[in-house]
PDB file of N, CA and C in Angstrom:
ATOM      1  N   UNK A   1      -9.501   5.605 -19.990  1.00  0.00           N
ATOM      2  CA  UNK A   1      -8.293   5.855 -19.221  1.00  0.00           C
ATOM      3  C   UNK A   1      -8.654   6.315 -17.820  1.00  0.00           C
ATOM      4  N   UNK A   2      -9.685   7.079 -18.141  1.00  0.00           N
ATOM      5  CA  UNK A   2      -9.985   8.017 -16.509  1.00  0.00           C
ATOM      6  C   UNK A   2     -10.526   6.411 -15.265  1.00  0.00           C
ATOM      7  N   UNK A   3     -11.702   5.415 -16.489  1.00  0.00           N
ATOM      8  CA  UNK A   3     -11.891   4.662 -15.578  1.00  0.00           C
ATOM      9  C   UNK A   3     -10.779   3.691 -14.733  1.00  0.00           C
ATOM     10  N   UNK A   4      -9.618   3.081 -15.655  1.00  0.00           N
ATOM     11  CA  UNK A   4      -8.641   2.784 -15.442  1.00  0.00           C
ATOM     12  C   UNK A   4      -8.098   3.396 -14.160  1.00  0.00           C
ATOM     13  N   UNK A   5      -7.694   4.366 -14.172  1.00  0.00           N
ATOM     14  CA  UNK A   5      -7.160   5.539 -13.357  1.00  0.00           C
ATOM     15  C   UNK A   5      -7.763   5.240 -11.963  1.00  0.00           C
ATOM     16  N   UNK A   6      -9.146   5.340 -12.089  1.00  0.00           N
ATOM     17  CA  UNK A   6     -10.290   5.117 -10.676  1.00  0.00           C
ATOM     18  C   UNK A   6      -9.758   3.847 -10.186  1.00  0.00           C
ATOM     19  N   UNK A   7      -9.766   2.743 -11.054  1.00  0.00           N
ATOM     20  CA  UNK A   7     -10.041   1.744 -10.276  1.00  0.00           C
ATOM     21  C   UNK A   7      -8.101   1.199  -9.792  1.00  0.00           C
ATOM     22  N   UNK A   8      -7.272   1.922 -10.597  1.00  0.00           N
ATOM     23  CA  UNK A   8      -5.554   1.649  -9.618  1.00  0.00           C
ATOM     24  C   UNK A   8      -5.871   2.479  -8.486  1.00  0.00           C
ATOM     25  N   UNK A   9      -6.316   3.849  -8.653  1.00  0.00           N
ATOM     26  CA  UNK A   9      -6.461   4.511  -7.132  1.00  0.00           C
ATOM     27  C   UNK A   9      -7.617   3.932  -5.816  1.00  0.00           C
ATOM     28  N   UNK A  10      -8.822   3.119  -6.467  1.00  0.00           N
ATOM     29  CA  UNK A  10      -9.505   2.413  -5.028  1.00  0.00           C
ATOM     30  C   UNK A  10      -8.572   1.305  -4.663  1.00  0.00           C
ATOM     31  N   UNK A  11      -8.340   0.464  -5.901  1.00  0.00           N
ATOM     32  CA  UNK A  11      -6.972  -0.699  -5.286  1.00  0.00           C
ATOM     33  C   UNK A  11      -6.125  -0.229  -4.423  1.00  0.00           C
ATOM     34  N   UNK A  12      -4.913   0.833  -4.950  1.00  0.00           N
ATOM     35  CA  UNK A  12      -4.174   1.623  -3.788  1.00  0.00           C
ATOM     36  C   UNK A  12      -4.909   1.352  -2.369  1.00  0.00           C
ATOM     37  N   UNK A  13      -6.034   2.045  -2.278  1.00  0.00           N
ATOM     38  CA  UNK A  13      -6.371   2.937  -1.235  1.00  0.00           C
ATOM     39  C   UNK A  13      -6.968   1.711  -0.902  1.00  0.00           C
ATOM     40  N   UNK A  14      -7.322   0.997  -1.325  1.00  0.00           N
ATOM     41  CA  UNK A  14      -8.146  -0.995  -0.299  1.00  0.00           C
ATOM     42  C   UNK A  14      -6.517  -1.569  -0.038  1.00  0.00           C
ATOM     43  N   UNK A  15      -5.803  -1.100  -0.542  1.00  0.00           N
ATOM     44  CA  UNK A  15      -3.931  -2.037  -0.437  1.00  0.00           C
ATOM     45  C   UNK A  15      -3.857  -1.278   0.565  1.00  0.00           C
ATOM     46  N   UNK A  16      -3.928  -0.451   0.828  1.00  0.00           N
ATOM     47  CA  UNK A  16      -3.242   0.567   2.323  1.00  0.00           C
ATOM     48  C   UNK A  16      -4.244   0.398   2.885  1.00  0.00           C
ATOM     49  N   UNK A  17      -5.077   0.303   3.128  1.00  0.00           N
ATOM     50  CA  UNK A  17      -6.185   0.082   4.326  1.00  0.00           C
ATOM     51  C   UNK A  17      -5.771  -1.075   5.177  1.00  0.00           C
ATOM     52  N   UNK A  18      -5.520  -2.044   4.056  1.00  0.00           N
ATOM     53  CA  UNK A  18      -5.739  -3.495   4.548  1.00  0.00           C
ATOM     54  C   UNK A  18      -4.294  -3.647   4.972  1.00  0.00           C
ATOM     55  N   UNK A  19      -3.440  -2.918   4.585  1.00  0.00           N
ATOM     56  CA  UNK A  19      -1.800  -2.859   5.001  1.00  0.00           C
ATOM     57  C   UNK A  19      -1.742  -2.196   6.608  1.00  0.00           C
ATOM     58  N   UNK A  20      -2.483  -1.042   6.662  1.00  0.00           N
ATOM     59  CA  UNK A  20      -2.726  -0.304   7.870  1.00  0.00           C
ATOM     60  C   UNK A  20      -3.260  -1.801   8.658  1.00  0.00           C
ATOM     61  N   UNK A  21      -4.434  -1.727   8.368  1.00  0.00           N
ATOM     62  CA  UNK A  21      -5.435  -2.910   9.790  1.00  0.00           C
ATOM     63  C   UNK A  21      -4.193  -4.229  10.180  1.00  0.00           C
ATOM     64  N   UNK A  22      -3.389  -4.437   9.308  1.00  0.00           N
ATOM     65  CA  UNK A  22      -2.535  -5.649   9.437  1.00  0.00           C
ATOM     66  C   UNK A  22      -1.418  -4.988  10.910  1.00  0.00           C
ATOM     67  N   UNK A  23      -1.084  -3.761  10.318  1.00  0.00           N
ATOM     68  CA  UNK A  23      -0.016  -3.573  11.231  1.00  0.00           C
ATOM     69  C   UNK A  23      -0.723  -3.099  12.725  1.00  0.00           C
ATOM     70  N   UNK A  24      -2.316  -2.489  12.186  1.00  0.00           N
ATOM     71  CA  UNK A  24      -2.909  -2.180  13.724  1.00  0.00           C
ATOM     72  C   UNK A  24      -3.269  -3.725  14.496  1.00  0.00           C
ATOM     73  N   UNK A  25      -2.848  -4.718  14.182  1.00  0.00           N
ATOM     74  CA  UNK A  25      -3.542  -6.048  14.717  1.00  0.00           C
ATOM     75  C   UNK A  25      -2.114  -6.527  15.336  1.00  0.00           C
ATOM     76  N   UNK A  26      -1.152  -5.989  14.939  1.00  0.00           N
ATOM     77  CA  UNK A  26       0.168  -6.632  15.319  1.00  0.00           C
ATOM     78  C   UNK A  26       0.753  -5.554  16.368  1.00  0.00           C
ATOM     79  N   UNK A  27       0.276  -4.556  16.945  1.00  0.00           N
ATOM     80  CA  UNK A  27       0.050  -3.164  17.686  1.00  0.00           C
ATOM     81  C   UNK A  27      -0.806  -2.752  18.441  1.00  0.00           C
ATOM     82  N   UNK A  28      -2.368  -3.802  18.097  1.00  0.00           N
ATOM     83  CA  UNK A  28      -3.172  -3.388  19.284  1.00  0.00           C
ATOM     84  C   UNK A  28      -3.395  -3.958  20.394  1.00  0.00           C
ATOM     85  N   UNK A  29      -3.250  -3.170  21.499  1.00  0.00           N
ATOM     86  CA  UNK A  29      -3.237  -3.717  22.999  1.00  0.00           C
ATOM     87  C   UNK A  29      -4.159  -4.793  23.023  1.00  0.00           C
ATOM     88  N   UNK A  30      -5.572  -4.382  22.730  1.00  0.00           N
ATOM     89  CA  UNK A  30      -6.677  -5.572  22.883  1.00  0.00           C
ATOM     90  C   UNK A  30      -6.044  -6.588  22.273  1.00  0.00           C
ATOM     91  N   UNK A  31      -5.987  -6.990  21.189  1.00  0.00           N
ATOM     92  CA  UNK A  31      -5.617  -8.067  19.895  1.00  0.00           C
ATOM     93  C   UNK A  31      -4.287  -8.744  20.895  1.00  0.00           C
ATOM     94  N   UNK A  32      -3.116  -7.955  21.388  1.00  0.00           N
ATOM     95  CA  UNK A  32      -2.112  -8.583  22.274  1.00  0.00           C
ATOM     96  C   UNK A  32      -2.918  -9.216  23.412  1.00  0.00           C
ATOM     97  N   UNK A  33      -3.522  -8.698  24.107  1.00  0.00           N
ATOM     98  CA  UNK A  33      -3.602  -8.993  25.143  1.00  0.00           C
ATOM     99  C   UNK A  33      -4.416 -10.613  25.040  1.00  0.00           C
ATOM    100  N   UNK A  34      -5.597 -10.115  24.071  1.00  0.00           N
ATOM    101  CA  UNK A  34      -5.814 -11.263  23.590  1.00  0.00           C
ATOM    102  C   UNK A  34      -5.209 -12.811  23.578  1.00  0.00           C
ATOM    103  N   UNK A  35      -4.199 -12.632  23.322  1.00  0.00           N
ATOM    104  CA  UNK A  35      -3.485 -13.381  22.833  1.00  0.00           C
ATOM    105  C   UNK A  35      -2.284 -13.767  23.399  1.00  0.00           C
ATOM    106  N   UNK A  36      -2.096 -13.084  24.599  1.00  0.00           N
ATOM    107  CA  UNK A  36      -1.694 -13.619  26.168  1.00  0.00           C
ATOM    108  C   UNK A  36      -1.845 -14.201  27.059  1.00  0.00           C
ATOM    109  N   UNK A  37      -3.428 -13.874  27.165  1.00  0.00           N
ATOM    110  CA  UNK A  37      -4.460 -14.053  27.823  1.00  0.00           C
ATOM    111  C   UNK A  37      -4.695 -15.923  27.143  1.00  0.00           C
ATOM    112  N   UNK A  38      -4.897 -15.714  25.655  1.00  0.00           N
ATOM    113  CA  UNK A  38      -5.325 -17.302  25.751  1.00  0.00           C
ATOM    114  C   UNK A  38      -3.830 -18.464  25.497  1.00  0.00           C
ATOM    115  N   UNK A  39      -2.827 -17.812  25.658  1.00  0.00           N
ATOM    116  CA  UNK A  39      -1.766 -18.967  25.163  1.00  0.00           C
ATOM    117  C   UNK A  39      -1.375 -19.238  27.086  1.00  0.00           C
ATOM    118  N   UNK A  40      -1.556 -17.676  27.695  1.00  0.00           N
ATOM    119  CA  UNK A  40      -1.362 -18.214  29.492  1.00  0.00           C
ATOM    120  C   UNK A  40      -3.032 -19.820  29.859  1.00  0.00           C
ATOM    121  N   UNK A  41      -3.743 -19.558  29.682  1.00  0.00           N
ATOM    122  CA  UNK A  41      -5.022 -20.494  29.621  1.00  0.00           C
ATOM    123  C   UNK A  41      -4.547 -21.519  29.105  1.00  0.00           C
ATOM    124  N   UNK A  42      -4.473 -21.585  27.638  1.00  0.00           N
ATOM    125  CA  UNK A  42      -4.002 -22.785  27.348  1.00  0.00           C
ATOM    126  C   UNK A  42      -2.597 -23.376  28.132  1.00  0.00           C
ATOM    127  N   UNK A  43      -1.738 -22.797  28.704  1.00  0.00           N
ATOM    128  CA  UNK A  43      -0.997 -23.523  29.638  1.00  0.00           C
ATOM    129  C   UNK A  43       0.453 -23.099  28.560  1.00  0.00           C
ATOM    130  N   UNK A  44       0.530 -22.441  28.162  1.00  0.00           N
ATOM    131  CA  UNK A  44       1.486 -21.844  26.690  1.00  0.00           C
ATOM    132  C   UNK A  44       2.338 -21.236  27.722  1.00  0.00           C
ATOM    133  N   UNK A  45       3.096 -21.215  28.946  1.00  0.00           N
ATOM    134  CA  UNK A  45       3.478 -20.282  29.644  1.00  0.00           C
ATOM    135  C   UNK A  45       4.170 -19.520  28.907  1.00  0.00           C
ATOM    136  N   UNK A  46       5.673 -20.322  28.046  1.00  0.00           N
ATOM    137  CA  UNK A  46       6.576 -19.372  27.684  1.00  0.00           C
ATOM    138  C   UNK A  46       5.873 -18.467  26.510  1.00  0.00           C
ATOM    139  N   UNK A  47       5.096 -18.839  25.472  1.00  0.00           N
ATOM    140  CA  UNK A  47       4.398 -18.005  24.624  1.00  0.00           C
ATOM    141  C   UNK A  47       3.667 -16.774  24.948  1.00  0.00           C
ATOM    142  N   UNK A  48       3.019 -17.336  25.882  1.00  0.00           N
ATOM    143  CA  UNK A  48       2.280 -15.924  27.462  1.00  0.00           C
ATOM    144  C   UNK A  48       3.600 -15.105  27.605  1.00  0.00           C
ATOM    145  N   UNK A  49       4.985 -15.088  27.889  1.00  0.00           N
ATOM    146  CA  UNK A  49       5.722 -15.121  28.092  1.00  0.00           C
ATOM    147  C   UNK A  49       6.395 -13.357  27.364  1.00  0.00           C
ATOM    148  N   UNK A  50       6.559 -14.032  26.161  1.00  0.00           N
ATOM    149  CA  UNK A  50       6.155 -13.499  24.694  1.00  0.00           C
ATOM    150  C   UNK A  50       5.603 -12.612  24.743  1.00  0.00           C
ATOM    151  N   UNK A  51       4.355 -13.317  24.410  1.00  0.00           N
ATOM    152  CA  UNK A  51       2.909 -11.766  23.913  1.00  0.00           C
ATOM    153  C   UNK A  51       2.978 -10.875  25.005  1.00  0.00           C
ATOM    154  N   UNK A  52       3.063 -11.406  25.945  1.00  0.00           N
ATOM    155  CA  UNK A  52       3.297 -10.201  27.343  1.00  0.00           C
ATOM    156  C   UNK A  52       4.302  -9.271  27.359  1.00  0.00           C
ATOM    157  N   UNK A  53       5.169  -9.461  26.757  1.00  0.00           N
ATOM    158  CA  UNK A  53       6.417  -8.935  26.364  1.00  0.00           C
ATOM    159  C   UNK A  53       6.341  -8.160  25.165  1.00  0.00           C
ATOM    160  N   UNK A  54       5.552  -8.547  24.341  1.00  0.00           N
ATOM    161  CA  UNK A  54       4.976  -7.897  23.126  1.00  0.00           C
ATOM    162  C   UNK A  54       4.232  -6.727  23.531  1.00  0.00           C
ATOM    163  N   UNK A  55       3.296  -6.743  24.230  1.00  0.00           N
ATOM    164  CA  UNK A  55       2.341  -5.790  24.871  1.00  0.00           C
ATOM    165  C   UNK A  55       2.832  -5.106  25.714  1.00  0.00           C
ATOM    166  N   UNK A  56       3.780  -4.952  26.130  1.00  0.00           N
ATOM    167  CA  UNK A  56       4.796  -4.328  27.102  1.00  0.00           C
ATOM    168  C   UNK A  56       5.201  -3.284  26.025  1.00  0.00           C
ATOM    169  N   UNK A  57       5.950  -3.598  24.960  1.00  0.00           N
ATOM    170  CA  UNK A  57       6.130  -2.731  24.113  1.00  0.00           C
ATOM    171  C   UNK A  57       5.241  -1.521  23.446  1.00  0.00           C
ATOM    172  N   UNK A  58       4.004  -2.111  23.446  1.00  0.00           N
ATOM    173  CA  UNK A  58       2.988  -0.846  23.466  1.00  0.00           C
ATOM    174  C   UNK A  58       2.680   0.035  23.952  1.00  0.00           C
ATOM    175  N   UNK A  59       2.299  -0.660  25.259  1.00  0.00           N
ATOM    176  CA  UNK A  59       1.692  -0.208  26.360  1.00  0.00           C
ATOM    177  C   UNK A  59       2.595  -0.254  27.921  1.00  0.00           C
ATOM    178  N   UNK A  60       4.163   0.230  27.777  1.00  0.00           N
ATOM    179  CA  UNK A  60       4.537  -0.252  29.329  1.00  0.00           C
ATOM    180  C   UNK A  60       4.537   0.585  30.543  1.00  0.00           C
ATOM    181  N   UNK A  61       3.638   0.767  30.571  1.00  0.00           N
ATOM    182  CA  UNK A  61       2.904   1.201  32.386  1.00  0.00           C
ATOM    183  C   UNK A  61       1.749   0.576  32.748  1.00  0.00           C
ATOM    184  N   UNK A  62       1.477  -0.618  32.369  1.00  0.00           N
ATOM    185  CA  UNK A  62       0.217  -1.291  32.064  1.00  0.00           C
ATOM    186  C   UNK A  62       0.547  -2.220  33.303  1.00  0.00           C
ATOM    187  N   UNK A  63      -0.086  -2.225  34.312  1.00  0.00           N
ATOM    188  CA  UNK A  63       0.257  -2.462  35.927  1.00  0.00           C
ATOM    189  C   UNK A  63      -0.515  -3.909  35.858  1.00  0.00           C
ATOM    190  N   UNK A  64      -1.778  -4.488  34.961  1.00  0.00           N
ATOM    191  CA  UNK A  64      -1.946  -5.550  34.836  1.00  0.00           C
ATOM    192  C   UNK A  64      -0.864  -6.838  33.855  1.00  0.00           C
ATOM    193  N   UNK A  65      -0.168  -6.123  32.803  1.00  0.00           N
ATOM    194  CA  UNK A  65       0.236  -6.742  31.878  1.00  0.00           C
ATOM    195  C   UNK A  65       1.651  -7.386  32.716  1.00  0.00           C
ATOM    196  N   UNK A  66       2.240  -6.486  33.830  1.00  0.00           N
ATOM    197  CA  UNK A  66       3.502  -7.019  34.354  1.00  0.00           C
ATOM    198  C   UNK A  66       2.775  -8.018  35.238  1.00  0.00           C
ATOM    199  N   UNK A  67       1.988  -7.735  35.799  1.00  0.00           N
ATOM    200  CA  UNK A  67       1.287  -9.322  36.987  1.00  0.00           C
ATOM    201  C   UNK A  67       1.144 -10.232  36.071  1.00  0.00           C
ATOM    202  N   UNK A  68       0.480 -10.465  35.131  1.00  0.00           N
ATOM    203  CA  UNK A  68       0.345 -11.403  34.605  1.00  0.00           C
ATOM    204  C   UNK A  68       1.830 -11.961  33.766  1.00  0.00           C
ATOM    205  N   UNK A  69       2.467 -11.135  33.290  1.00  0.00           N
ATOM    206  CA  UNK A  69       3.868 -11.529  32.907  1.00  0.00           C
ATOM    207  C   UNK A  69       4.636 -11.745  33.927  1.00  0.00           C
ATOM    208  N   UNK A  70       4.438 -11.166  35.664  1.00  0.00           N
ATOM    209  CA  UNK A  70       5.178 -12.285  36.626  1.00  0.00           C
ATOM    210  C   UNK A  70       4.340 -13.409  36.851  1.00  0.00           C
ATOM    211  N   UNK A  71       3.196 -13.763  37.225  1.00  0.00           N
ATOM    212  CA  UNK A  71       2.383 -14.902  37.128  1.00  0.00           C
ATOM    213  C   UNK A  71       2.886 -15.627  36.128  1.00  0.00           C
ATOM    214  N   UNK A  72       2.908 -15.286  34.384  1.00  0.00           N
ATOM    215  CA  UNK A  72       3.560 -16.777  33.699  1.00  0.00           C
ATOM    216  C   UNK A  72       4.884 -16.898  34.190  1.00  0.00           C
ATOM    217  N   UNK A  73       5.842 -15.982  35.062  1.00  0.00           N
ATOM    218  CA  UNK A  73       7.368 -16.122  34.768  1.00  0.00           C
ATOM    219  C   UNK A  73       7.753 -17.273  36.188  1.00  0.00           C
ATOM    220  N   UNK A  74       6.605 -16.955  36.714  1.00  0.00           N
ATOM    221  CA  UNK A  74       6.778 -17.924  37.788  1.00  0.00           C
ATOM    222  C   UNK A  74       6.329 -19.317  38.091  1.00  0.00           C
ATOM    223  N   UNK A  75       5.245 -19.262  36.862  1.00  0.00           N
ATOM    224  CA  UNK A  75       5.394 -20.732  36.277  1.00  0.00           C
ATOM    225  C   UNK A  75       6.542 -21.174  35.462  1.00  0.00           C
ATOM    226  N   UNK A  76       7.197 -21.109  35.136  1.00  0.00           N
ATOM    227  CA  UNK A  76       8.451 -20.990  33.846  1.00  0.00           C
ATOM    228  C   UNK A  76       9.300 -20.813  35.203  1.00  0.00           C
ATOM    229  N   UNK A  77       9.643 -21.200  36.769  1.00  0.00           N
ATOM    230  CA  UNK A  77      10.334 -21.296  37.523  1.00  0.00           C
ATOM    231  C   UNK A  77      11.244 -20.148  37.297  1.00  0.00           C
ATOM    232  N   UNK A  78      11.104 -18.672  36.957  1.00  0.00           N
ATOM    233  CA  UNK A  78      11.839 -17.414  36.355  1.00  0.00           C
ATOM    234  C   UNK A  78      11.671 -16.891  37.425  1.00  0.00           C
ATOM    235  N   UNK A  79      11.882 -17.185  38.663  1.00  0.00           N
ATOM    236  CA  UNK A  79      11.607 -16.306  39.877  1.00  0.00           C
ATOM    237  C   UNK A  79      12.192 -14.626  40.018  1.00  0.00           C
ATOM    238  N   UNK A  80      13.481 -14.691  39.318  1.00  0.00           N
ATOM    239  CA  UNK A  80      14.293 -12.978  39.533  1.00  0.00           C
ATOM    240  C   UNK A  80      12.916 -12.518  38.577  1.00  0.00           C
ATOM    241  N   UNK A  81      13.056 -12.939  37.665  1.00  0.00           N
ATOM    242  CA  UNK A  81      12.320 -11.984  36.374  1.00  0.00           C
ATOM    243  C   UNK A  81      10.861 -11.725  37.146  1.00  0.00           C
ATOM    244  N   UNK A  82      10.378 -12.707  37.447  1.00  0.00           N
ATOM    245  CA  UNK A  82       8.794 -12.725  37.780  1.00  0.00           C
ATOM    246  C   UNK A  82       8.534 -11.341  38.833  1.00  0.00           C
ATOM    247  N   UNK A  83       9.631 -11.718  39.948  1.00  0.00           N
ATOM    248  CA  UNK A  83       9.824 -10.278  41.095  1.00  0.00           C
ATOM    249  C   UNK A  83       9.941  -9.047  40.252  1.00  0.00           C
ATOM    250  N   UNK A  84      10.866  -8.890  39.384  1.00  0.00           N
ATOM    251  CA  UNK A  84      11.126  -7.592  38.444  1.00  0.00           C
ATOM    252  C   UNK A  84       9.759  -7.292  38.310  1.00  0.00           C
ATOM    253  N   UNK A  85       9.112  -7.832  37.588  1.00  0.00           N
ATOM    254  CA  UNK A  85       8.055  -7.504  36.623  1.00  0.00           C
ATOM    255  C   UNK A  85       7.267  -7.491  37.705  1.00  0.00           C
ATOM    256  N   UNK A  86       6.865  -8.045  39.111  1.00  0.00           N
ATOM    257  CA  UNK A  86       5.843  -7.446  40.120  1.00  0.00           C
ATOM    258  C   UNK A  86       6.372  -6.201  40.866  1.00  0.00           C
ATOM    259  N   UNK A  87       8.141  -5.817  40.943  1.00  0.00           N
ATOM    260  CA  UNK A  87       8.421  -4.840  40.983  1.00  0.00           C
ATOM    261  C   UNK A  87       8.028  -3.445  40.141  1.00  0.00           C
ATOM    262  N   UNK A  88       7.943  -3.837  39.208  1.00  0.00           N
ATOM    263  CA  UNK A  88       7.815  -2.764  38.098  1.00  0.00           C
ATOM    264  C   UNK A  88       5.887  -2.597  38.135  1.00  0.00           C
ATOM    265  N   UNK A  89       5.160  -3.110  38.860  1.00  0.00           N
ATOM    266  CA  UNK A  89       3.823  -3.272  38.954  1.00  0.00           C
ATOM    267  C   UNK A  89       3.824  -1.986  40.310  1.00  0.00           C
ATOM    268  N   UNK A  90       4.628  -2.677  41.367  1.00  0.00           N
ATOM    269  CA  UNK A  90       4.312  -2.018  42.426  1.00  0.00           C
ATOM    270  C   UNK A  90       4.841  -0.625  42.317  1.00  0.00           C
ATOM    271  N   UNK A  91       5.624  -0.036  41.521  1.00  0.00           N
ATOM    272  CA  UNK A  91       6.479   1.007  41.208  1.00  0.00           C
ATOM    273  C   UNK A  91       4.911   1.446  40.719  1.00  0.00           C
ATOM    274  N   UNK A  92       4.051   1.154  39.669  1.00  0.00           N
ATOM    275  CA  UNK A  92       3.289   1.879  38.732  1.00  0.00           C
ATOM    276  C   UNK A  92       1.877   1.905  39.494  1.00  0.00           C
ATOM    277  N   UNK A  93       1.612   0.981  40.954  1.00  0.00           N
ATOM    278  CA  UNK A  93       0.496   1.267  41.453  1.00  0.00           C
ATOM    279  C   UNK A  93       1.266   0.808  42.616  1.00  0.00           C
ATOM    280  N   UNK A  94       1.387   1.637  43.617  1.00  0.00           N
ATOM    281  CA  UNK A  94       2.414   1.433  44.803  1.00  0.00           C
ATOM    282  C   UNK A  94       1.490   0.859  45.922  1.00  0.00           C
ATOM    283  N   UNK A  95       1.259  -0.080  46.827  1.00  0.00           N
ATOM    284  CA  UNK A  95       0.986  -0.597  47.877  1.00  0.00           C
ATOM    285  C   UNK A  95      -0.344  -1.319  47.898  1.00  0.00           C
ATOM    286  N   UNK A  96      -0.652  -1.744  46.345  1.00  0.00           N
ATOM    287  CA  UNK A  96      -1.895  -2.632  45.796  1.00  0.00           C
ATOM    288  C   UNK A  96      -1.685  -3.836  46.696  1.00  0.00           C
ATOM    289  N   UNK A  97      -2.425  -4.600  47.263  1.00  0.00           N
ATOM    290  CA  UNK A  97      -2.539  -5.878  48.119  1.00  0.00           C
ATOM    291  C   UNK A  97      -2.188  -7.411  46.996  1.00  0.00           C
ATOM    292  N   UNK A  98      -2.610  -7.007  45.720  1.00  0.00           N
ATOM    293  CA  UNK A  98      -2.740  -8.195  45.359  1.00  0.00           C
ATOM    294  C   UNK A  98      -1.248  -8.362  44.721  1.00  0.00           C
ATOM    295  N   UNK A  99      -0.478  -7.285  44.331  1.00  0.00           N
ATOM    296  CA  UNK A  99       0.738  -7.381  43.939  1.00  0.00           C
ATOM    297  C   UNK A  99       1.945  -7.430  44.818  1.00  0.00           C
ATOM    298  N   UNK A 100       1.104  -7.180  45.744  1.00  0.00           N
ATOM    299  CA  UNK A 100       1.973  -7.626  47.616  1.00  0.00           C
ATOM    300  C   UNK A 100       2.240  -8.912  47.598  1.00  0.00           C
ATOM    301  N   UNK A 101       0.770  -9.438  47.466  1.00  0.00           N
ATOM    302  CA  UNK A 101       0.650 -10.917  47.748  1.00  0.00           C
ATOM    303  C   UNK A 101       1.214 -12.147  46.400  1.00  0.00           C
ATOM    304  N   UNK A 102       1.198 -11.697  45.137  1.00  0.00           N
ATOM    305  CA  UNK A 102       2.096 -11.716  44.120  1.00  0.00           C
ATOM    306  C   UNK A 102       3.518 -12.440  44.391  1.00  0.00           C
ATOM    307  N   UNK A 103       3.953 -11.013  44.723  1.00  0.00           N
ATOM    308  CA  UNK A 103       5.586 -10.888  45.147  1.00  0.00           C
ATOM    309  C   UNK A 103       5.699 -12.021  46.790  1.00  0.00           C
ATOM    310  N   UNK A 104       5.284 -11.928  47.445  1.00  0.00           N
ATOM    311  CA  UNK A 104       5.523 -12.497  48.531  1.00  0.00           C
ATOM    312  C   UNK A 104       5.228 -14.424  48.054  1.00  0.00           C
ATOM    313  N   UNK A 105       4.267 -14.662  47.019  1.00  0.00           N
ATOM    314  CA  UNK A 105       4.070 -16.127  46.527  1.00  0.00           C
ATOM    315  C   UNK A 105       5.413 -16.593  46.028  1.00  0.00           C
ATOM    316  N   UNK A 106       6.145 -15.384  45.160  1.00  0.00           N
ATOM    317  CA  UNK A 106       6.635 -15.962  44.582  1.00  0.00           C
ATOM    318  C   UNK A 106       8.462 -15.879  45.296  1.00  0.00           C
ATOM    319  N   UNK A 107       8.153 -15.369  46.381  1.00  0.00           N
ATOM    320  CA  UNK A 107       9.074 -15.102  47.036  1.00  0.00           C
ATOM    321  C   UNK A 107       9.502 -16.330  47.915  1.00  0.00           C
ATOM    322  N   UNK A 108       8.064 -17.129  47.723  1.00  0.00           N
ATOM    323  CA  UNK A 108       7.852 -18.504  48.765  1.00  0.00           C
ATOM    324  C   UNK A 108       8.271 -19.555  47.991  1.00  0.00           C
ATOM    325  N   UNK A 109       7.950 -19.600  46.539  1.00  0.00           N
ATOM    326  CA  UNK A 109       8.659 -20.649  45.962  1.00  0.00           C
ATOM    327  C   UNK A 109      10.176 -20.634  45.352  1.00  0.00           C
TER     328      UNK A 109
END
């Protein structure tokens, strides 16, 4: 019985581990970003779109994650949104050059 006993409580405890790592993979910044990073590459804009938006939820003061979520939004011809989201960049690192130059690209198309 006792062995019985042992081996429902390591099952448990390998069931929640592996329950935990599932939900830390659907939660971790790296693993998102990941996965932003390659659906923007592969040319996935609106999916980039997405995961960027996903990772926003984690992490939102993340001054790279909004450039790159205006960069896909302005492929996806989303020009208000794309400005927001380089707005919300320049708000979190105020008078950076490259999020100047960002906003002003997309200000051109």
């Amino acid at each position: 019985m006792r062995r019985t006993l042992n081996r429902w409580a390591l099952a448990f405890l390998f069931a929640a581990r592996l329950h935990a790592g599932q939900g830390n993979a659907e939660t971790d910044p790296a693993v998102l970003a990941q996965r932003a990073t390659a659906l923007q590459q592969a040319g996935d804009y609106r999916g980039a779109a997405n995961a960027y938006r996903e990772l926003l939820k984690v992490v939102p003061n993340d001054v790279a994650t909004h450039v790159n979520l205006g960069v896909v939004l302005v492929k996806l011809n989303l020009f208000d949104q794309a400005l927001a989201e380089y707005k919300a960049a320049d708000q979190l690192l105020p008078g950076d050059r490259r999020i100047a130059l960002n906003t002003a690209l997309a200000y051109e198309k």
